[in-house]
C-alpha atoms as a PDB file:
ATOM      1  CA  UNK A   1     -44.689  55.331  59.687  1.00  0.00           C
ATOM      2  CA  UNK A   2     -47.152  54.212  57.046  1.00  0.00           C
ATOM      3  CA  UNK A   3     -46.198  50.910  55.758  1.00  0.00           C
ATOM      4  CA  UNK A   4     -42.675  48.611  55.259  1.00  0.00           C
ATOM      5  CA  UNK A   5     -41.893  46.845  52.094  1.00  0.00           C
ATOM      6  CA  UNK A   6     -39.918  43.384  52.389  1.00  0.00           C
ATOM      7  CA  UNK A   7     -37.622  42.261  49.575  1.00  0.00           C
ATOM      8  CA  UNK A   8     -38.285  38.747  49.446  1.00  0.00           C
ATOM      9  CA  UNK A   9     -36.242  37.655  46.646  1.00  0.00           C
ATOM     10  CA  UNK A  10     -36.582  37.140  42.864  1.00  0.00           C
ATOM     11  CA  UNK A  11     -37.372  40.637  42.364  1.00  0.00           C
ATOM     12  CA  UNK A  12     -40.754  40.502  44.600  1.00  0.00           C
ATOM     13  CA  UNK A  13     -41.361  43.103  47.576  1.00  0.00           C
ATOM     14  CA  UNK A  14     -44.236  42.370  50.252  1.00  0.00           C
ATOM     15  CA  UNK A  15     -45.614  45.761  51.156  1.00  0.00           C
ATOM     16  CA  UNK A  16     -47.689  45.739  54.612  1.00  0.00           C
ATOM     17  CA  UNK A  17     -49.792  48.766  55.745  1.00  0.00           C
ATOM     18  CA  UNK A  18     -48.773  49.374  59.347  1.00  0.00           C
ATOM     19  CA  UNK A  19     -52.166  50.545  60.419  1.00  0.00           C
ATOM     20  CA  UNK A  20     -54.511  47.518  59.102  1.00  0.00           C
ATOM     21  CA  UNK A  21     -52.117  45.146  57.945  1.00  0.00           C
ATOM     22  CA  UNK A  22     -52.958  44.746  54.683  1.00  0.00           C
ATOM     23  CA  UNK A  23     -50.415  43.411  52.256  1.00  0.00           C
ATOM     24  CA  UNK A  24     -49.400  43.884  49.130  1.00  0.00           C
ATOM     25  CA  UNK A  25     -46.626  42.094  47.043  1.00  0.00           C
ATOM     26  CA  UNK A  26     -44.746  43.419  43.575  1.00  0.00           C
ATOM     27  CA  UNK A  27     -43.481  41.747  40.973  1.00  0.00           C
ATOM     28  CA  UNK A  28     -40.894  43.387  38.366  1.00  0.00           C
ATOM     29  CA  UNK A  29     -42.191  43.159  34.891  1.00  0.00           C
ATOM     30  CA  UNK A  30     -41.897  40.671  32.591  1.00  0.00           C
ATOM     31  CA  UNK A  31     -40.002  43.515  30.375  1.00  0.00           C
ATOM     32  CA  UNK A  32     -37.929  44.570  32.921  1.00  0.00           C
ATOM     33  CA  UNK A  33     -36.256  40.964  34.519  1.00  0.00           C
ATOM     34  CA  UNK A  34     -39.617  39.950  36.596  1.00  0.00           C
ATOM     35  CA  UNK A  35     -41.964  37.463  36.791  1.00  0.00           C
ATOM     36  CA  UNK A  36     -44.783  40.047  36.242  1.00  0.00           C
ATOM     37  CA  UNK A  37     -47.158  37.622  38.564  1.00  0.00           C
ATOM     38  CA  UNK A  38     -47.989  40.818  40.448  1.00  0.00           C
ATOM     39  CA  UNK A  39     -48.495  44.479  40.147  1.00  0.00           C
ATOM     40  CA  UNK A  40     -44.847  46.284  39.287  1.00  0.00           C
ATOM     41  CA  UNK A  41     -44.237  49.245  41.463  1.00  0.00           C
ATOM     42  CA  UNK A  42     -45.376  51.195  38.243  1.00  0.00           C
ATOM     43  CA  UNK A  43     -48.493  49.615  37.826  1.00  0.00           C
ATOM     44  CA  UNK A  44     -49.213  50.136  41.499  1.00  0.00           C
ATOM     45  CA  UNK A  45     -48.234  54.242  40.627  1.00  0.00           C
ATOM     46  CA  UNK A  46     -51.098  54.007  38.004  1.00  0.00           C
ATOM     47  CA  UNK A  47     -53.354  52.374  39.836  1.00  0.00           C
ATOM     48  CA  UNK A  48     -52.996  54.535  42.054  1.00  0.00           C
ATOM     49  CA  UNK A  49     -53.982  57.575  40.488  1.00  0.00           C
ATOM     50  CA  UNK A  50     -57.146  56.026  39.202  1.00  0.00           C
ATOM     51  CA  UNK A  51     -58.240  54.585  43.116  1.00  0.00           C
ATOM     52  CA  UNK A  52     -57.053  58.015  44.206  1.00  0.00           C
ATOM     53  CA  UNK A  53     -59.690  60.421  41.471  1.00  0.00           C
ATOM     54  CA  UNK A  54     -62.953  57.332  42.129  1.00  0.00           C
ATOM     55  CA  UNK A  55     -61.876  58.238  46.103  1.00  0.00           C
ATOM     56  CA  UNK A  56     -62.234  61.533  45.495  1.00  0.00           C
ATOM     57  CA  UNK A  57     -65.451  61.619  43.587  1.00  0.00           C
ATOM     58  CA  UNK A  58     -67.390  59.230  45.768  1.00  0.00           C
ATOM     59  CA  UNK A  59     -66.658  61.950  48.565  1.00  0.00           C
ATOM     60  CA  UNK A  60     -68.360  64.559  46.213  1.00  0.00           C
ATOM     61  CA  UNK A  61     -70.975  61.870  45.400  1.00  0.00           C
ATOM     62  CA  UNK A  62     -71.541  60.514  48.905  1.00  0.00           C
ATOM     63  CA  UNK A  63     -72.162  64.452  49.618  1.00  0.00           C
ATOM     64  CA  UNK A  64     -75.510  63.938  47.308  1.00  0.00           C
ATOM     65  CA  UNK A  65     -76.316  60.254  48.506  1.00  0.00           C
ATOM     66  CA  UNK A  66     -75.255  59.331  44.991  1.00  0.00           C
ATOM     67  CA  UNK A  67     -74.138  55.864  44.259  1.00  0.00           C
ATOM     68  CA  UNK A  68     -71.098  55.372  42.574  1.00  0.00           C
ATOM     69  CA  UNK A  69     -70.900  51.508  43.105  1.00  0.00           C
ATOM     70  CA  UNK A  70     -69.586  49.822  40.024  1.00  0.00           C
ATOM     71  CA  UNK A  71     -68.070  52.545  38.355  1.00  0.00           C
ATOM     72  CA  UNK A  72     -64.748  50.707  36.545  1.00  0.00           C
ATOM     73  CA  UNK A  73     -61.437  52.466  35.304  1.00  0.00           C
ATOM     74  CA  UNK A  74     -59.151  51.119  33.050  1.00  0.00           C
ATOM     75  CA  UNK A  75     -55.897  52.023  33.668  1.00  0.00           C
ATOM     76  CA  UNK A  76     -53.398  51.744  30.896  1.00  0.00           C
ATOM     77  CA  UNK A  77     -49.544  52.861  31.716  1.00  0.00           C
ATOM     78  CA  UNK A  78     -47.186  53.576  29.276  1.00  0.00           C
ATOM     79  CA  UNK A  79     -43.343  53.275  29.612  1.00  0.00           C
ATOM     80  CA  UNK A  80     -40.540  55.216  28.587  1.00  0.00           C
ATOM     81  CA  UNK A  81     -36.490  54.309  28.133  1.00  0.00           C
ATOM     82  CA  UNK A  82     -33.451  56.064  28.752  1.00  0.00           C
ATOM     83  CA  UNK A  83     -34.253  56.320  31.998  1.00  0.00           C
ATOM     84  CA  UNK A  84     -36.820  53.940  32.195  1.00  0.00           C
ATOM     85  CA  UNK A  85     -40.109  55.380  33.627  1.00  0.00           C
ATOM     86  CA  UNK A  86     -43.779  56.155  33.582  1.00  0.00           C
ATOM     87  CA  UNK A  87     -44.277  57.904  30.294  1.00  0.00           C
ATOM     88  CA  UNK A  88     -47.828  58.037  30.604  1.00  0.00           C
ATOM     89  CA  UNK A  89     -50.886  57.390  32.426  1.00  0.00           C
ATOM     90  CA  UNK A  90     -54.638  56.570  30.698  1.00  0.00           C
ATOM     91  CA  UNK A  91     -57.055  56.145  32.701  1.00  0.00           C
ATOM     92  CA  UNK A  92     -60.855  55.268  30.952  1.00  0.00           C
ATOM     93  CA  UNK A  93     -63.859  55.693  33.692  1.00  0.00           C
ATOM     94  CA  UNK A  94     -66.900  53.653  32.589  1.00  0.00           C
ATOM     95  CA  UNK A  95     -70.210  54.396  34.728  1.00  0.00           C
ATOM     96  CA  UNK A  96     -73.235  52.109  35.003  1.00  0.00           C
ATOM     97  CA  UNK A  97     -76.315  52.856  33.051  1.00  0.00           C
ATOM     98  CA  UNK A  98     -78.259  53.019  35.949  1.00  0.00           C
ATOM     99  CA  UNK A  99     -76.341  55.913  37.502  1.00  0.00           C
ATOM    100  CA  UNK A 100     -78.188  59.082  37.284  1.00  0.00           C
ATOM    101  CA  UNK A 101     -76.519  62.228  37.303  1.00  0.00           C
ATOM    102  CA  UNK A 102     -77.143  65.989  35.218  1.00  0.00           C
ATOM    103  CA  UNK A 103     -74.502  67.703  33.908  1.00  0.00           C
ATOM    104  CA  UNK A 104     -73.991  69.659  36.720  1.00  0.00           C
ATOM    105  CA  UNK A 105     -73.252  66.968  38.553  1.00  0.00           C
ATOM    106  CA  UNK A 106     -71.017  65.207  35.968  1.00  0.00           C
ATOM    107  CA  UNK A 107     -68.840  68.354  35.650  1.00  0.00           C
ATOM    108  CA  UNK A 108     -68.511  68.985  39.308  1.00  0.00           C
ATOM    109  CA  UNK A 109     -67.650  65.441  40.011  1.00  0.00           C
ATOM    110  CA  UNK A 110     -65.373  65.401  36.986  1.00  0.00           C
ATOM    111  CA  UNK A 111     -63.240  67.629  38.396  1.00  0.00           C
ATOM    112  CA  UNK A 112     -63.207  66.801  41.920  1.00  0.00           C
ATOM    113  CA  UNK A 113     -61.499  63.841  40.367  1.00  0.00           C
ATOM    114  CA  UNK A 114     -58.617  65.868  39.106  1.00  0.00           C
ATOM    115  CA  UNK A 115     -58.282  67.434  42.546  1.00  0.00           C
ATOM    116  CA  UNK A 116     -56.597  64.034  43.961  1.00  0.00           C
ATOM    117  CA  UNK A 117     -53.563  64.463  45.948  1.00  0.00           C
ATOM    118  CA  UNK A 118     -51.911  61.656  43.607  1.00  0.00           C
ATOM    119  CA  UNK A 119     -52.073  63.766  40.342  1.00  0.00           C
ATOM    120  CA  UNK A 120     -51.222  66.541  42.191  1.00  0.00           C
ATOM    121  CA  UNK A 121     -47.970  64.741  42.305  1.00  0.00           C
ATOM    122  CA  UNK A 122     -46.999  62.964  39.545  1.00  0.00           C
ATOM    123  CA  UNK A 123     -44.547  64.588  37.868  1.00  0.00           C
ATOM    124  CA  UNK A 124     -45.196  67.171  34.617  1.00  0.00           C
ATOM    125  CA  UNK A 125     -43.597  65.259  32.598  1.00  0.00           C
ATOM    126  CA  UNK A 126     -45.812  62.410  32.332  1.00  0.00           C
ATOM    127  CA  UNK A 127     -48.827  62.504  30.330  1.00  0.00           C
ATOM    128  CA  UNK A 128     -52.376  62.284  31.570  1.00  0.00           C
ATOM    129  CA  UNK A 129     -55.555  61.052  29.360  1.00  0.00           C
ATOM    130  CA  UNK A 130     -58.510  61.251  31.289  1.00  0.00           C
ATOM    131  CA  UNK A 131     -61.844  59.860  29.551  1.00  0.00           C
ATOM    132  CA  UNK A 132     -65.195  59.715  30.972  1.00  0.00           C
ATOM    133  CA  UNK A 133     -67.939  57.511  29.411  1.00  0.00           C
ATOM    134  CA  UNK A 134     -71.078  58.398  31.025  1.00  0.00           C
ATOM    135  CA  UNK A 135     -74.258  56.634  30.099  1.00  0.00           C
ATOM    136  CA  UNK A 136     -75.522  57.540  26.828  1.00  0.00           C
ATOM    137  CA  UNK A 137     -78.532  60.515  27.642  1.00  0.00           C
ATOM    138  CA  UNK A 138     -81.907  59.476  25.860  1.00  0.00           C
ATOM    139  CA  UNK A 139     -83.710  61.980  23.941  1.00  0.00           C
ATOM    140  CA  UNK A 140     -86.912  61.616  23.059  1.00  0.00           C
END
């Protein structure tokens, strides 16, 4: 078993990892009935997906003792009705100036991040945006 969720009520779950005990609680959304004072188990879906491609890459860039410390994704969901589900899925990587990497490098790790057993299984359907703002190259 990986993990147990808890309904505790007023449309919150508490979501434990059975190996380290980490928790995690969910809110429904504030468009949806909930108090949206946590991540929904949609958010947590998109999140997902962006934790699961930066996992992926630092592998790659662990591989060339390349620091990836402080790269940021913003992670924008979009809904859809009728039935109500994740329409979409934008996800915006920013990388620090001081990171140093060729093209190469940016290509290879660029699509190790598309490898990532979570977009290998979110559904067709749903639309993916993938953007990645490297530092701006100097030329001289």
């Amino acid at each position: 078993m990986t993990s147990t969720v808890v309904y505790e009520g007023n449309l919150r779950t508490v979501c434990t990892h059975l190996k380290s005990g980490s928790e995690i609680e969910t809110d429904a959304p504030t468009d949806n009935q909930g108090k949206g004072e946590r991540f929904s188990p949609t958010d947590l879906v998109a999140t997902a997906l962006g934790s699961c491609m930066l996992t992926i890459m630092g592998q790659k860039a662990r591989d060339w003792n390349l620091p990836l410390e402080g790269v940021k994704i913003e992670v924008e969901k979009i809904m859809k009705a009728d039935p109500r589900r994740i329409g979409g899925i934008n996800l915006t990587f920013h990388f620090p100036d001081t990171l140093e990497v060729d093209e190469k490098q940016k290509t290879i790790l660029e699509r190790a991040a598309h490898t990532c057993p979570v977009a290998y299984s979110i559904h067709p359907d749903i639309e993916l945006k993938v953007v990645f703002n490297w530092k701006a190259v100097e030329t001289v």
